[in-house]
Structure formats: C-alpha cells, structure tokens
C-alpha atoms as a PDB file:
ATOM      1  CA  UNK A   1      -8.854 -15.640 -26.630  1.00  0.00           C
ATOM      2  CA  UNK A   2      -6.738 -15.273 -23.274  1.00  0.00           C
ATOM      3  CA  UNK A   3      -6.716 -17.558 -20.394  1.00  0.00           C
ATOM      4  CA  UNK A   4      -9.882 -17.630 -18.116  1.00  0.00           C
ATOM      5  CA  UNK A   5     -10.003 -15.600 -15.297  1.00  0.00           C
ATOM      6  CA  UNK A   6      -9.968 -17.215 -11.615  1.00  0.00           C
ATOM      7  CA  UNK A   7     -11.461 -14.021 -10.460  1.00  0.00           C
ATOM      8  CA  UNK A   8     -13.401 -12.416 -12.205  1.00  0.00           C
ATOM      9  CA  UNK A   9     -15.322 -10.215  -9.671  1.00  0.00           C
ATOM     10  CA  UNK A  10     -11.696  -9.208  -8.653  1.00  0.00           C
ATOM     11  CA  UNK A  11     -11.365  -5.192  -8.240  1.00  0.00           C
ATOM     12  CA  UNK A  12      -8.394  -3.817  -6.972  1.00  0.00           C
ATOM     13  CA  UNK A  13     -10.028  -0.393  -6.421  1.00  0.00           C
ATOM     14  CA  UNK A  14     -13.396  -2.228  -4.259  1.00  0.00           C
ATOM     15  CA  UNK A  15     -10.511  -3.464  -1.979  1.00  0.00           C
ATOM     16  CA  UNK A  16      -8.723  -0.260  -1.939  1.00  0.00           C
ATOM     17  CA  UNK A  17     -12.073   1.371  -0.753  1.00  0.00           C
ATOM     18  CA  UNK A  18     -12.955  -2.089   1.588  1.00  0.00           C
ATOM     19  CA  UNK A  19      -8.959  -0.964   3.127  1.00  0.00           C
ATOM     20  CA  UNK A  20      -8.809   2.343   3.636  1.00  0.00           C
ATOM     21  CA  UNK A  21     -12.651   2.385   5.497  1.00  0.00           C
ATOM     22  CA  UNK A  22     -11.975  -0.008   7.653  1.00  0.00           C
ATOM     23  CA  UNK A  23      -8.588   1.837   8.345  1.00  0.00           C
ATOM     24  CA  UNK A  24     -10.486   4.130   9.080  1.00  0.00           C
ATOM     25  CA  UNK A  25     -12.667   3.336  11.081  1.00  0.00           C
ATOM     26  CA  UNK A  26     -10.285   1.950  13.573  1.00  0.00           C
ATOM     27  CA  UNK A  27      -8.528   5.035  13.516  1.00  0.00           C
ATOM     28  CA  UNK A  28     -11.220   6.942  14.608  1.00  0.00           C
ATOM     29  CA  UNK A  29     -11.407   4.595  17.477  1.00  0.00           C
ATOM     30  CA  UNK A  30      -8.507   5.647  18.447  1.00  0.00           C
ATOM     31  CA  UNK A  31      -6.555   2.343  17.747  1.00  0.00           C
ATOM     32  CA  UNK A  32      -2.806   3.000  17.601  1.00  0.00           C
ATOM     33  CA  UNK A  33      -1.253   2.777  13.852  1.00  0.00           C
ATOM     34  CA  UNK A  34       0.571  -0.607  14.714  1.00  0.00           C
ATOM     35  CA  UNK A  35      -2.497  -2.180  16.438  1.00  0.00           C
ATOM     36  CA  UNK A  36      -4.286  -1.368  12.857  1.00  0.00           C
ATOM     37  CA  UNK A  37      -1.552  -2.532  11.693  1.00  0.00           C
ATOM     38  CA  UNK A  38      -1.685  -5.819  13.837  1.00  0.00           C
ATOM     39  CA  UNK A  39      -5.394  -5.984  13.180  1.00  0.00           C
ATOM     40  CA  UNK A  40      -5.475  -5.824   9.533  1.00  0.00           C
ATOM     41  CA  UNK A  41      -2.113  -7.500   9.108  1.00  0.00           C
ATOM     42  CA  UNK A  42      -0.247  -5.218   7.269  1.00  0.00           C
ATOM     43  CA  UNK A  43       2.886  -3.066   7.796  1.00  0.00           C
ATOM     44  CA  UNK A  44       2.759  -0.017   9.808  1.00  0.00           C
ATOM     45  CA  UNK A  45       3.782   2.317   7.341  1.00  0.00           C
ATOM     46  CA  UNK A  46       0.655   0.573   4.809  1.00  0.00           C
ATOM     47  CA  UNK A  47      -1.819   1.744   7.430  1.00  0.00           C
ATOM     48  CA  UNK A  48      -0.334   5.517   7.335  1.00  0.00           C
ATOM     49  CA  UNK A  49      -0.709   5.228   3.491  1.00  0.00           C
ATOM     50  CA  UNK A  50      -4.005   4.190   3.734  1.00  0.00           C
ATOM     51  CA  UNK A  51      -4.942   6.787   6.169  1.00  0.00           C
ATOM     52  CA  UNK A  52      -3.655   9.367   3.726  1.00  0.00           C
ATOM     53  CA  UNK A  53      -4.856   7.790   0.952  1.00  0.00           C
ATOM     54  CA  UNK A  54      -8.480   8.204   2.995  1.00  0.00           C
ATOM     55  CA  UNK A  55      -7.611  12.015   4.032  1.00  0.00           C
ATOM     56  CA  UNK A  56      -7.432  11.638   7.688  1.00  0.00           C
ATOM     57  CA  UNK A  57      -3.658  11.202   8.145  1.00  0.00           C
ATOM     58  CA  UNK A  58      -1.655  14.854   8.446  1.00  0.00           C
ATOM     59  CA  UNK A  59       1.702  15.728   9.196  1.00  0.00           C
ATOM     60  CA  UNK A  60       3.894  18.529   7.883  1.00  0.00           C
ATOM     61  CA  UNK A  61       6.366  16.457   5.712  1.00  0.00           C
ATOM     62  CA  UNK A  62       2.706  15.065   4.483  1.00  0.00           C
ATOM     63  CA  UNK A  63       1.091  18.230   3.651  1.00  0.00           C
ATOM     64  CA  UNK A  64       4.864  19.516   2.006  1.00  0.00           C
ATOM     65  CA  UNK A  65       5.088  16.360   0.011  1.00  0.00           C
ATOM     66  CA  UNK A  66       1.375  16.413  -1.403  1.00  0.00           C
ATOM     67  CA  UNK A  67       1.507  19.777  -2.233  1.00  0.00           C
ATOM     68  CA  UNK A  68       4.477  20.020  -4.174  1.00  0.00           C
ATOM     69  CA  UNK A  69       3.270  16.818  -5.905  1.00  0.00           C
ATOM     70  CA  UNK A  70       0.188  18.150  -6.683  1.00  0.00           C
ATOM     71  CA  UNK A  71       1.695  21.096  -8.136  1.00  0.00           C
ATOM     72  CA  UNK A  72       3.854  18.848 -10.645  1.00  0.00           C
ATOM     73  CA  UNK A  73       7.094  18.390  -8.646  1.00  0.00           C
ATOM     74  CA  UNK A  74       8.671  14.909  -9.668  1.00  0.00           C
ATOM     75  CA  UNK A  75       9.680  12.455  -7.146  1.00  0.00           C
ATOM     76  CA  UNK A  76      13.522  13.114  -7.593  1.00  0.00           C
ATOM     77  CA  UNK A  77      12.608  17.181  -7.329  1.00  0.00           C
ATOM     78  CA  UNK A  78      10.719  16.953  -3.872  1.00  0.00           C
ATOM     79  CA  UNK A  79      13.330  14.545  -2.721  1.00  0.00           C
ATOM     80  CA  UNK A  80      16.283  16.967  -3.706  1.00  0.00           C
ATOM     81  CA  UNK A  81      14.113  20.273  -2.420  1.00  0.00           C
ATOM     82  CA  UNK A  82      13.260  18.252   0.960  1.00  0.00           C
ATOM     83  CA  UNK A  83      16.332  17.004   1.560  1.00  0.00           C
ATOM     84  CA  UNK A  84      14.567  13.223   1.677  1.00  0.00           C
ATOM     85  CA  UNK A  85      14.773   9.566   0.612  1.00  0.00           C
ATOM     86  CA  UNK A  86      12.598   8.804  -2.422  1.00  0.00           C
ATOM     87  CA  UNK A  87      10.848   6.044   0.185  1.00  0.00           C
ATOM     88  CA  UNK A  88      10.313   9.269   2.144  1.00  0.00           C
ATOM     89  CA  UNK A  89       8.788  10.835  -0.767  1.00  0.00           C
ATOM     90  CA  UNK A  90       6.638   7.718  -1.925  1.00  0.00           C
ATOM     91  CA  UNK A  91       5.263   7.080   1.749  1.00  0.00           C
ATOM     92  CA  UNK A  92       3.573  10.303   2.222  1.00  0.00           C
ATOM     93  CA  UNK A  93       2.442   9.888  -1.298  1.00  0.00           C
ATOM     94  CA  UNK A  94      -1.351   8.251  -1.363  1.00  0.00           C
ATOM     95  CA  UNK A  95      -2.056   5.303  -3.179  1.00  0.00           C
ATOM     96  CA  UNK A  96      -3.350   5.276  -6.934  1.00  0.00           C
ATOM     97  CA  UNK A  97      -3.201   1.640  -8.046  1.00  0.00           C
ATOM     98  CA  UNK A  98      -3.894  -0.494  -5.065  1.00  0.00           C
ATOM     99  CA  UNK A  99      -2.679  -1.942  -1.932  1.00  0.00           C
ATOM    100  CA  UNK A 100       0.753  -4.282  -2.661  1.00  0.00           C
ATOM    101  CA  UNK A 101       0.262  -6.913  -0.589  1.00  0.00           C
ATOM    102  CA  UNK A 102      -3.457  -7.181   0.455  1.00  0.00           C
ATOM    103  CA  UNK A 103      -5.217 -10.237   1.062  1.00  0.00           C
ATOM    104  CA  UNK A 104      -7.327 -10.729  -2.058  1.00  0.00           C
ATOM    105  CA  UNK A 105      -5.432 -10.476  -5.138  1.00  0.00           C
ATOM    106  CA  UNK A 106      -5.180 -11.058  -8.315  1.00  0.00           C
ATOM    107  CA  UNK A 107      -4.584 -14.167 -10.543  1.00  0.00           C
ATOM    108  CA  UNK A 108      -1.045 -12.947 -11.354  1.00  0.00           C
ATOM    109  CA  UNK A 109      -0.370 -12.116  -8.027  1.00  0.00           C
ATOM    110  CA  UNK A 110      -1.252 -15.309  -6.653  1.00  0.00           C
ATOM    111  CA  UNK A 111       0.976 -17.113  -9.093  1.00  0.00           C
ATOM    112  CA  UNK A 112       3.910 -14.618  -8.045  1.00  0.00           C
ATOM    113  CA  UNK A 113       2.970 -15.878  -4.273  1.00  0.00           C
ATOM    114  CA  UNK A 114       3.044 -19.343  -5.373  1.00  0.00           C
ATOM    115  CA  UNK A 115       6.078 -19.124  -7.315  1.00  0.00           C
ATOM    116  CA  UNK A 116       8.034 -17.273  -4.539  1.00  0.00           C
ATOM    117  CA  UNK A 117       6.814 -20.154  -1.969  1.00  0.00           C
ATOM    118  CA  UNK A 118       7.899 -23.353  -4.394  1.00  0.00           C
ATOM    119  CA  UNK A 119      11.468 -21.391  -4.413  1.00  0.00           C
ATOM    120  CA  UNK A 120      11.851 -20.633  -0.906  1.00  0.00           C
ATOM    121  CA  UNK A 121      10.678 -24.426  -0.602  1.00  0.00           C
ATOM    122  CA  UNK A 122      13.188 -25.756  -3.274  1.00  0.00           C
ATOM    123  CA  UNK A 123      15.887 -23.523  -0.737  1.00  0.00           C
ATOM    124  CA  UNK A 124      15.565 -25.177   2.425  1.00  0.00           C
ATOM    125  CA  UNK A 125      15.142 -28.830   0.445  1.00  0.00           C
ATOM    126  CA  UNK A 126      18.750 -27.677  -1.092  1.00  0.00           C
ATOM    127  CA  UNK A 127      17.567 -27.942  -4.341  1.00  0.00           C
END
C-alpha cells in the first residue's frame, strides 16, 4: 500500500488542456507572446510551446522541425540536418507530458519545490 495521495483529482493532461486554451485564447486577442507570458506567469518561450502544442503557432523552423519529427528523425538527426541546438529542436517540439513548471502540480513536485526552497534557505542562513 503506497503513501496517500494529496491530490488525487490531480491531472497533468486537464491542466495541459486548462494551459494551452487559455493560451489561446489570449492569443487570438491579439495579446503579445510576453504579455501571455506576463499574464499567465510563465516564460516566453512556454507560451510558444503551448501555442504549438494547441496548433496555432507557425513558423518555418516550426513546420521543418515537426515534420521531420513526425517522420521519425531523432532529436540529434534534425539538430545535425538543421544546423540547430537541441533546445532549438525541443522548443519547436509540442508538449507530450505536461507543462514543467505550472501552477498546480503534483505531490512530488511540490516536495521538489519545497526541498529546493529549505536549501536555498539553509544558503543565505550559511548553513
């Protein structure tokens, strides 16, 4: 029997949906990716991911990327063909699992949050 979960109505891919429509629904306000960005609190390049996670974000390097991905290219084989950086590669890339980062989390996550905030504590105490 494992531990009992804090949330258990948690679903990673309800707030991937929750994300990426109300990404996109600023965007087709015509809100500027950094004040979605600003809006939603989350980086700039998150809100492009989103948006092409949600189909409405195009750009060449985009539509090279997905296609050769699609097709069964590996990471390290569109990067060398491309002439990018594997972030390059992975940005244009949509998401699969989940947003990193988003607001409601898991229980593991929050313990990595925690964790990371005693340390940084324990830092500027000198400890």
């Amino acid at each position: 029997m494992g531990r009992k979960s804090i949330h258990p109505d948690y679903d990673p891919e309800r707030v991937l949906k929750e994300l990426i429509g109300i990404t996109k629904e600023l965007y087709e306000k015509s809100y500027s990716y950094r004040r979605i960005a600003l809006e939603l609190d989350l980086s700039v390049s998150k809100v492009i991911k989103l948006l092409i996670t949600g189909g409405v974000y195009d750009s060449d390097i985009c539509r090279d990327i997905n296609i050769l991905y699609n097709s069964g290219k590996t990471v390290a084989e569109i990067q060398k063909k491309l002439h990018v950086s594997k972030a390059t590669v992975q940005a244009y890339l949509p998401y699969k699992k989940g947003v990193y980062n988003a607001k409601e989390c898991s229980r593991n996550a929050e313990r990595i949050r925690e964790y990371r905030r005693r340390k940084k504590m324990a830092k500027l105490l000198g400890e």
